[in-house]
N, C-alpha and C. Protein backbone atom coordinates (compact mmCIF):
# COMPACT_ATOMS: atom_id res chain seq x y z
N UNK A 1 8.46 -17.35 1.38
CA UNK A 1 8.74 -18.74 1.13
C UNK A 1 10.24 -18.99 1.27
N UNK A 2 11.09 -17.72 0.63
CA UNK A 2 11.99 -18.08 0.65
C UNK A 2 12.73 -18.24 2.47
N UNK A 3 12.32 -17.14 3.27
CA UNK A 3 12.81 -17.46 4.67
C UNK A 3 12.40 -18.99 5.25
N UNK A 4 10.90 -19.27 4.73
CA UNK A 4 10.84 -21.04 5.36
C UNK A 4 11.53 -21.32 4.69
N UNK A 5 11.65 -22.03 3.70
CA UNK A 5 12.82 -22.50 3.48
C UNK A 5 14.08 -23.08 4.39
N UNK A 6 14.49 -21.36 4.47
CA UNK A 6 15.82 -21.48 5.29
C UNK A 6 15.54 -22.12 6.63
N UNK A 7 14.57 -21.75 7.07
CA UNK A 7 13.98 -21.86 8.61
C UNK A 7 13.86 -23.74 8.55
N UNK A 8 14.05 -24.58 6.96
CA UNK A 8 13.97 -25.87 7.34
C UNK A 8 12.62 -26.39 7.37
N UNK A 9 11.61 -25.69 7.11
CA UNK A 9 9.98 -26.04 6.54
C UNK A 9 10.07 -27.48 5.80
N UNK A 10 9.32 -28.45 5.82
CA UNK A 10 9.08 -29.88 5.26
C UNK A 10 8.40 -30.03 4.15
N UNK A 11 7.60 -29.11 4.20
CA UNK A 11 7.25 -28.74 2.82
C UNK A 11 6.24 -26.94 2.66
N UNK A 12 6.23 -26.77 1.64
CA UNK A 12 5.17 -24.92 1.47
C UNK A 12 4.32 -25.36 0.69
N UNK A 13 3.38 -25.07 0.83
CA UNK A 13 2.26 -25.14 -0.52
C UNK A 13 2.10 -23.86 -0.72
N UNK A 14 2.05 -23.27 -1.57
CA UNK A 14 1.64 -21.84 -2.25
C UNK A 14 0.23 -21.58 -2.93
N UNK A 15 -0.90 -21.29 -2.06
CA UNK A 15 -1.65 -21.12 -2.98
C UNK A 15 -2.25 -19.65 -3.74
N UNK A 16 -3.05 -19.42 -4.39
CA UNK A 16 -3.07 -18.26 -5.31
C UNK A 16 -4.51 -18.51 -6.15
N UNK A 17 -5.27 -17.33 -6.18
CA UNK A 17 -6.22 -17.02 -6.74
C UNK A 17 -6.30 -17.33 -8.35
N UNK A 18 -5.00 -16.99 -8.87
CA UNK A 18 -4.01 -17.40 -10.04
C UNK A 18 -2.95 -17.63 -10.92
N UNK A 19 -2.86 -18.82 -10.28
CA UNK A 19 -1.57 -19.81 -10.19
C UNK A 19 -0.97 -18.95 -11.52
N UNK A 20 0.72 -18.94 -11.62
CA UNK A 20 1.19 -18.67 -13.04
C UNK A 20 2.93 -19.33 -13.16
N UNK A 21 2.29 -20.92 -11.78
CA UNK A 21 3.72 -21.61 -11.86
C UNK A 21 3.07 -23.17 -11.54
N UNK A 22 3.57 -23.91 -12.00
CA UNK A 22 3.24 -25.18 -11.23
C UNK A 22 3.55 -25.58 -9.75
N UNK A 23 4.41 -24.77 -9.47
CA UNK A 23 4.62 -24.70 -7.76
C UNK A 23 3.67 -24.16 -6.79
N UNK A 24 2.97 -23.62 -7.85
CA UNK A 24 1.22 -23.14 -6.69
C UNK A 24 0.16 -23.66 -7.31
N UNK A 25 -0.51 -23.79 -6.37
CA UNK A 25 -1.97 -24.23 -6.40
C UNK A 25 -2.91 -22.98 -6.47
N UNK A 26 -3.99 -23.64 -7.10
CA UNK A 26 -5.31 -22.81 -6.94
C UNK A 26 -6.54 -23.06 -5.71
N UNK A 27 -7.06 -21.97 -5.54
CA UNK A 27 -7.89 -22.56 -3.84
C UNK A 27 -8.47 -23.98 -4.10
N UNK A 28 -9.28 -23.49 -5.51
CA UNK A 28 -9.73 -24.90 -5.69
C UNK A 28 -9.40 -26.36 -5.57
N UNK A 29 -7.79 -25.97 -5.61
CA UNK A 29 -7.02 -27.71 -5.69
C UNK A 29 -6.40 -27.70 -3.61
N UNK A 30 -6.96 -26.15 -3.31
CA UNK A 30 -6.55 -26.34 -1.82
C UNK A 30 -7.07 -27.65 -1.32
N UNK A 31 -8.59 -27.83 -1.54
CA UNK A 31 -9.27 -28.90 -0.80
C UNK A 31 -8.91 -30.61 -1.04
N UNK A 32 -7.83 -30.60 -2.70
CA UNK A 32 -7.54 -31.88 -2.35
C UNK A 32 -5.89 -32.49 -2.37
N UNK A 33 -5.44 -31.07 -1.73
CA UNK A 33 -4.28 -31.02 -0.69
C UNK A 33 -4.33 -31.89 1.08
N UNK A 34 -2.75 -32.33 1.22
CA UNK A 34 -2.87 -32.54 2.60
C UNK A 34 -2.93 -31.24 3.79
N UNK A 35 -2.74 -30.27 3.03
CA UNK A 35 -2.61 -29.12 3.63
C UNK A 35 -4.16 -29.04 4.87
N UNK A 36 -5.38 -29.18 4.45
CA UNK A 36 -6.46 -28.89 5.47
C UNK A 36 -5.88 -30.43 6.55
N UNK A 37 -5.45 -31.17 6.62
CA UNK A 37 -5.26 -31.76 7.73
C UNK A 37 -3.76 -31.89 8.40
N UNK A 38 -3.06 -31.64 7.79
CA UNK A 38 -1.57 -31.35 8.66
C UNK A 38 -1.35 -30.38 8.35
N UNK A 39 -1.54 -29.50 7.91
CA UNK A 39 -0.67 -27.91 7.78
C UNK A 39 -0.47 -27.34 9.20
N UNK A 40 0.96 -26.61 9.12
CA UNK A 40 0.76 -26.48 10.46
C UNK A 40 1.16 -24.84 11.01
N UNK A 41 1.51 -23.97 9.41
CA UNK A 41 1.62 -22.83 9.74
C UNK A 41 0.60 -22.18 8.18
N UNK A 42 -0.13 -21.39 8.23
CA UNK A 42 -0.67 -20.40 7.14
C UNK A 42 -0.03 -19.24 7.32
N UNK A 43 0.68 -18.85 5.84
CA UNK A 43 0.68 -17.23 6.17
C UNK A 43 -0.11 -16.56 5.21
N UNK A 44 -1.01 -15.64 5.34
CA UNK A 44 -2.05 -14.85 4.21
C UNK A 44 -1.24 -13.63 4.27
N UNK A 45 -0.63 -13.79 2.69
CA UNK A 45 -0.35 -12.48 2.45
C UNK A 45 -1.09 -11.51 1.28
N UNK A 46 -2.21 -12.15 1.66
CA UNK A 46 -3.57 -11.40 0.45
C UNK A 46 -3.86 -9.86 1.56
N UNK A 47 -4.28 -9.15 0.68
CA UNK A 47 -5.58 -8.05 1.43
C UNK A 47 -6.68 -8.62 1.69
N UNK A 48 -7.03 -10.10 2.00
CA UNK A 48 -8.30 -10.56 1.63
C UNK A 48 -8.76 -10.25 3.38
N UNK A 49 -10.26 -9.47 3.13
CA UNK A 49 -10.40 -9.85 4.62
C UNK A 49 -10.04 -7.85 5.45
N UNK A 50 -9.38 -7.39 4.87
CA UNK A 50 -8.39 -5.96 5.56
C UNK A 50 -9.71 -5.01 5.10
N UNK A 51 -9.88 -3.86 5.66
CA UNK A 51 -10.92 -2.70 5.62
C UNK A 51 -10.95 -2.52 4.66
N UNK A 52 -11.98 -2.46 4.11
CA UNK A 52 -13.27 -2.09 4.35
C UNK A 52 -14.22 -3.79 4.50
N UNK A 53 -13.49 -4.51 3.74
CA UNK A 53 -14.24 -5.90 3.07
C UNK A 53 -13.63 -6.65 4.82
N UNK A 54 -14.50 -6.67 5.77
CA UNK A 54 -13.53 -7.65 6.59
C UNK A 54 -14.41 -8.59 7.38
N UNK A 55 -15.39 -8.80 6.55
CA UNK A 55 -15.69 -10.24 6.16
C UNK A 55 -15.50 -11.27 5.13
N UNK A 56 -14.19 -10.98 4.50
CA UNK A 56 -14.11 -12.09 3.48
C UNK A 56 -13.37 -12.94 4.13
N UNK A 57 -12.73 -14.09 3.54
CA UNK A 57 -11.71 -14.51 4.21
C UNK A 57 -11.01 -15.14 3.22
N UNK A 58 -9.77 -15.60 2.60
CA UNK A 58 -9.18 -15.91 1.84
C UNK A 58 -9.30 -17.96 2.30
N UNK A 59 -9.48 -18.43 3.12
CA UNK A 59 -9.85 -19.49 3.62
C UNK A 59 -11.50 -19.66 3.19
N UNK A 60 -11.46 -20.71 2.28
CA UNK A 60 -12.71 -21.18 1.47
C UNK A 60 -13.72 -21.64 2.69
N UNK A 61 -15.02 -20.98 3.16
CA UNK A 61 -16.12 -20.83 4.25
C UNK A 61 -16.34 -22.55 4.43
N UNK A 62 -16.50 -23.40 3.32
CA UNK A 62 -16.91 -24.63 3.36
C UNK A 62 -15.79 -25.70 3.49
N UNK A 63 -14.49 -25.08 3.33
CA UNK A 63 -13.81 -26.37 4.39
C UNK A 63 -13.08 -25.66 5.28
N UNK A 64 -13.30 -27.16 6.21
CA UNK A 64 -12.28 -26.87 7.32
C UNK A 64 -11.32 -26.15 7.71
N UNK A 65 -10.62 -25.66 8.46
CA UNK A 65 -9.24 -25.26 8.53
C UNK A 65 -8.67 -26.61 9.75
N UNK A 66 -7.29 -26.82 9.31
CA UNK A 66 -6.36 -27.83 9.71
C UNK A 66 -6.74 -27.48 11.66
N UNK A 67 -6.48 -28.35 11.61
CA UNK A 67 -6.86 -28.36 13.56
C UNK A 67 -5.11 -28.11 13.90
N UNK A 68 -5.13 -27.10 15.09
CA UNK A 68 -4.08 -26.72 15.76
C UNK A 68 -2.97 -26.19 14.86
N UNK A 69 -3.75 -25.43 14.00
CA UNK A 69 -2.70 -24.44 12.72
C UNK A 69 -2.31 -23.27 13.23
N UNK A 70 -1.50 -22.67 13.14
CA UNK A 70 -0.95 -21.08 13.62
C UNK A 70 -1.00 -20.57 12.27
N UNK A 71 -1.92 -19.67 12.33
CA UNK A 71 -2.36 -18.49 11.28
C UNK A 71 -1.22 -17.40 11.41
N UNK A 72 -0.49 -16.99 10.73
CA UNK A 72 0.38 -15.64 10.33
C UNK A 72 -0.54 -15.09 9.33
N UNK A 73 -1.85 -13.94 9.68
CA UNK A 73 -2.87 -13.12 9.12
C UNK A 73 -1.81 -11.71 8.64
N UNK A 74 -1.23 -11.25 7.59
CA UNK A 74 -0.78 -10.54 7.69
C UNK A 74 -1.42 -9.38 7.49
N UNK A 75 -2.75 -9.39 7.43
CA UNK A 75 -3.79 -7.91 7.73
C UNK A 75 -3.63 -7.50 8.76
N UNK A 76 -3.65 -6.08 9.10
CA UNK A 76 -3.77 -5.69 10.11
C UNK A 76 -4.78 -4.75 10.80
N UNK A 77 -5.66 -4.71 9.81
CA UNK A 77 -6.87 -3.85 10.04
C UNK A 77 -8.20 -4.56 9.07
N UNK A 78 -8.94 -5.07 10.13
CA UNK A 78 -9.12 -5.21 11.41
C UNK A 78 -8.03 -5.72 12.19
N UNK A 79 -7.80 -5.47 13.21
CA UNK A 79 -6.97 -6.77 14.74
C UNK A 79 -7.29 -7.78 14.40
N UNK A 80 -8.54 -8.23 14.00
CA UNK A 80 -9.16 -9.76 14.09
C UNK A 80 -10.04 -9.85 13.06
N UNK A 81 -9.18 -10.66 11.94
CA UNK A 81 -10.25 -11.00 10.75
C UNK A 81 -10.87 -12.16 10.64
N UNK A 82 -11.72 -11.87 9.88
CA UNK A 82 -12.86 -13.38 9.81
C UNK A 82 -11.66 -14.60 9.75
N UNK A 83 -10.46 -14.93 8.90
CA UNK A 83 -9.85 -15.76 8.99
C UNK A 83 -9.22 -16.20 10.19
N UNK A 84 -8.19 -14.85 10.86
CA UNK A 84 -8.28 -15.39 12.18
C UNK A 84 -9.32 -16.30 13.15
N UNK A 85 -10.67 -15.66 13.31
CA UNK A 85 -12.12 -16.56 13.80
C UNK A 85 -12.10 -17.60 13.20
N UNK A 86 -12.12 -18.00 12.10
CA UNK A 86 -12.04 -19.50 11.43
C UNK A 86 -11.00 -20.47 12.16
N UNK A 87 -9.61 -19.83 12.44
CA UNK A 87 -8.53 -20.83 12.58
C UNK A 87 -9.06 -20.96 14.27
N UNK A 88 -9.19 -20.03 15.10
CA UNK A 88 -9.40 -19.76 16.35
C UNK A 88 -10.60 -21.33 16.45
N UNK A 89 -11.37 -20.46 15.77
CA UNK A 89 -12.37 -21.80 15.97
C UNK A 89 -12.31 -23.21 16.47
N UNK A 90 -11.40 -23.65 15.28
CA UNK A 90 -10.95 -25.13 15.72
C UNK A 90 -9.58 -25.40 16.13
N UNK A 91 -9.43 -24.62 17.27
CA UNK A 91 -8.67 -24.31 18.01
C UNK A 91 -6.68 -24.08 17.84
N UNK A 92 -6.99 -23.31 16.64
CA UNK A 92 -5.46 -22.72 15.77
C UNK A 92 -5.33 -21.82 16.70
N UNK A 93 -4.14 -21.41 16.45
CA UNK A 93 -3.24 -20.00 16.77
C UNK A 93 -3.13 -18.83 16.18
N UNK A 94 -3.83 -17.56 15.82
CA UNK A 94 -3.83 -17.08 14.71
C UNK A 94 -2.88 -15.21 15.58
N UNK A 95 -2.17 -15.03 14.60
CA UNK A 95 -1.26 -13.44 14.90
C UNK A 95 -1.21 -12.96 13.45
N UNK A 96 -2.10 -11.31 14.47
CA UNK A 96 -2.24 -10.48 13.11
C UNK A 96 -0.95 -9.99 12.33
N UNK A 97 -0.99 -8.97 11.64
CA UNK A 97 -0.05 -8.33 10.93
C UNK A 97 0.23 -6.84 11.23
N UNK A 98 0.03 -6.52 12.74
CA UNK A 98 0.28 -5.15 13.30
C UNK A 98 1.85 -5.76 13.68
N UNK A 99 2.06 -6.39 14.02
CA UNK A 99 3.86 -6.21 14.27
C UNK A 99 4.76 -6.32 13.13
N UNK A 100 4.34 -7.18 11.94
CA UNK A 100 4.76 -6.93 11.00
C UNK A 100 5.07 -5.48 10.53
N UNK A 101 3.53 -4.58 10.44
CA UNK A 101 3.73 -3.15 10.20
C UNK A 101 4.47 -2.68 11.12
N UNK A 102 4.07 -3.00 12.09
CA UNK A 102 5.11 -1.96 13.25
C UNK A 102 7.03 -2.17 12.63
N UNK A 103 7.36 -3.38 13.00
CA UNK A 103 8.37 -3.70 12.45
C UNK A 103 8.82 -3.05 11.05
N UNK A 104 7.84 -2.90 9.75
CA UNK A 104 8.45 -2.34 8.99
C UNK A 104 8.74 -0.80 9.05
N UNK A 105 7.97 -0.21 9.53
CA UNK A 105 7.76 1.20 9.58
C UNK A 105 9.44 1.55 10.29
N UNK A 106 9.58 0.69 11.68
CA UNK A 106 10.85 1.06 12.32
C UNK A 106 11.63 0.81 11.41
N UNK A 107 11.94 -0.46 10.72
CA UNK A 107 12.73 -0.57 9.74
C UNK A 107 13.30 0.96 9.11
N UNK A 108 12.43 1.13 8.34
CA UNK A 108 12.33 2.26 7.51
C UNK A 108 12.78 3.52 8.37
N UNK A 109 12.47 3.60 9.47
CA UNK A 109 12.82 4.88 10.31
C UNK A 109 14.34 4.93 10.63
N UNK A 110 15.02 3.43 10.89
CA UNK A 110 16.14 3.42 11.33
C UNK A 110 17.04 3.42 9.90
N UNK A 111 16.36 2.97 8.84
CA UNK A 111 17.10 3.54 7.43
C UNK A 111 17.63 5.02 7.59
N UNK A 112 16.46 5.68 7.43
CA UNK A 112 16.04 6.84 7.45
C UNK A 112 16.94 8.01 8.21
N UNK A 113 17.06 7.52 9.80
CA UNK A 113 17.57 8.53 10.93
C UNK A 113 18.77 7.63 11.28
N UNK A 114 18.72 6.56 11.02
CA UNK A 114 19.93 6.14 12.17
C UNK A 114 19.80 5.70 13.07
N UNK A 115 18.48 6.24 13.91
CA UNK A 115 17.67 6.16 15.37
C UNK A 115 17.62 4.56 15.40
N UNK A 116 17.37 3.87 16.63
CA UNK A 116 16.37 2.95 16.76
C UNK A 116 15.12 3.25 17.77
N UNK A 117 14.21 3.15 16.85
CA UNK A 117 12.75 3.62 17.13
C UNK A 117 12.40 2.48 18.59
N UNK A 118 11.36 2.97 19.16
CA UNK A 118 10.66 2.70 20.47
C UNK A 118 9.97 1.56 19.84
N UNK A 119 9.97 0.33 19.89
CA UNK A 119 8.53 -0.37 19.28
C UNK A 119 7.52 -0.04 19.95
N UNK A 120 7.37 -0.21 21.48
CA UNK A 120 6.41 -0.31 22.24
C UNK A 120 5.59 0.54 22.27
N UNK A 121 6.61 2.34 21.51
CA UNK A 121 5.70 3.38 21.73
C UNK A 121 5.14 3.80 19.63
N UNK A 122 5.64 2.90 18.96
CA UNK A 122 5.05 2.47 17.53
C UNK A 122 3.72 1.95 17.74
N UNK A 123 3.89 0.59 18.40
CA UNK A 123 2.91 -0.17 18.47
C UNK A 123 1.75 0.13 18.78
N UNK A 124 2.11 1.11 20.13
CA UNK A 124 0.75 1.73 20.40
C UNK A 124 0.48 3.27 19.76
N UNK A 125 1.07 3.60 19.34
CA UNK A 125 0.44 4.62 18.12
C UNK A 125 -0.16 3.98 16.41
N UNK A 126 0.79 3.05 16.45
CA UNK A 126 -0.46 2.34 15.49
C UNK A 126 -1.80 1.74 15.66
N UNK A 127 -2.05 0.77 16.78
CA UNK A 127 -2.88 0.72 17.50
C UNK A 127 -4.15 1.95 17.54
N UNK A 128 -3.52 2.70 18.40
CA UNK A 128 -4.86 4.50 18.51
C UNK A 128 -5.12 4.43 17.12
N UNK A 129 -3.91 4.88 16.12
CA UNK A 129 -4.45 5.59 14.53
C UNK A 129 -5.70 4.03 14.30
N UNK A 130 -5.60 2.97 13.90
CA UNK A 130 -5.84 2.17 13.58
C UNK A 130 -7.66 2.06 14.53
N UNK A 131 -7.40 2.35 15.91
CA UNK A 131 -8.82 2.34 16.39
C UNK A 131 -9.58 4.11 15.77
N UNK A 132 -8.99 5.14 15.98
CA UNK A 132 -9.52 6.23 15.42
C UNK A 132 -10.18 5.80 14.10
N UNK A 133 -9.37 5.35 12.85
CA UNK A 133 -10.32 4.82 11.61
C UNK A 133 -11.22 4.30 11.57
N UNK A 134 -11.48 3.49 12.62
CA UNK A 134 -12.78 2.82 12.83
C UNK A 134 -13.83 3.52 12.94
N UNK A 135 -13.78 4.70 13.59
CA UNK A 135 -14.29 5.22 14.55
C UNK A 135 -15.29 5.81 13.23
């Protein structure tokens, strides 16, 4: 929240399973938010939805999602969670949370060594590990 912010966002809604500020909402009060019809970025930073459970979706099944929303899913396993399919649906933008990981891991590596790590050759080793688990 705090980077939108900076980034100049018009407004955040915060919502939460359980609220413990008046600055967030509960899903329940999601639906009588303007958020399902102009929202125009989601970011899920729940596990809701990530392996093993990856049919849940942190997006309530019976309403809508905002038309032409860009989903920031920050799960990354599955590639493609039921929430992503929801936003996709009515024709959102949805990007998982494998570059996020990728990104942090290098982070951490270039702490670490000094190095700056390969993304391209991260990405696709997370990728393989990530399809092997499936498997």
């Amino acid at each position: 929240m705090h980077a939108l912010r900076n980034m100049g966002a018009q407004s955040i809604v915060a919502v939460s399973r359980h609220p413990r500020s008046r600055d967030v909402i509960s899903y329940d009060d999601l639906r009588s938010t303007t958020l399902q019809k102009q929202g125009s970025l989601i970011v899920n930073c729940t596990p809701v939805g990530m392996s093993p459970q990856v049919e849940a979706s942190p997006w309530p099944a019976d309403l809508p999602c905002p038309d032409q929303v860009t989903l920031y899913d920050l799960v990354y396993n599955p590639p493609e969670t039921t929430f992503m399919r929801q936003v996709r649906a009515v024709g959102g933008r949805a990007i998982s949370g494998l570059g996020m990981l990728v990104r942090q891991g290098a982070a951490a590596f270039k702490l670490w060594t000094g190095l700056t790590p390969p993304l391209d050759v991260m990405t696709d080793a997370t990728k393989q590990q990530l399809m092997m688990q499936k498997d």
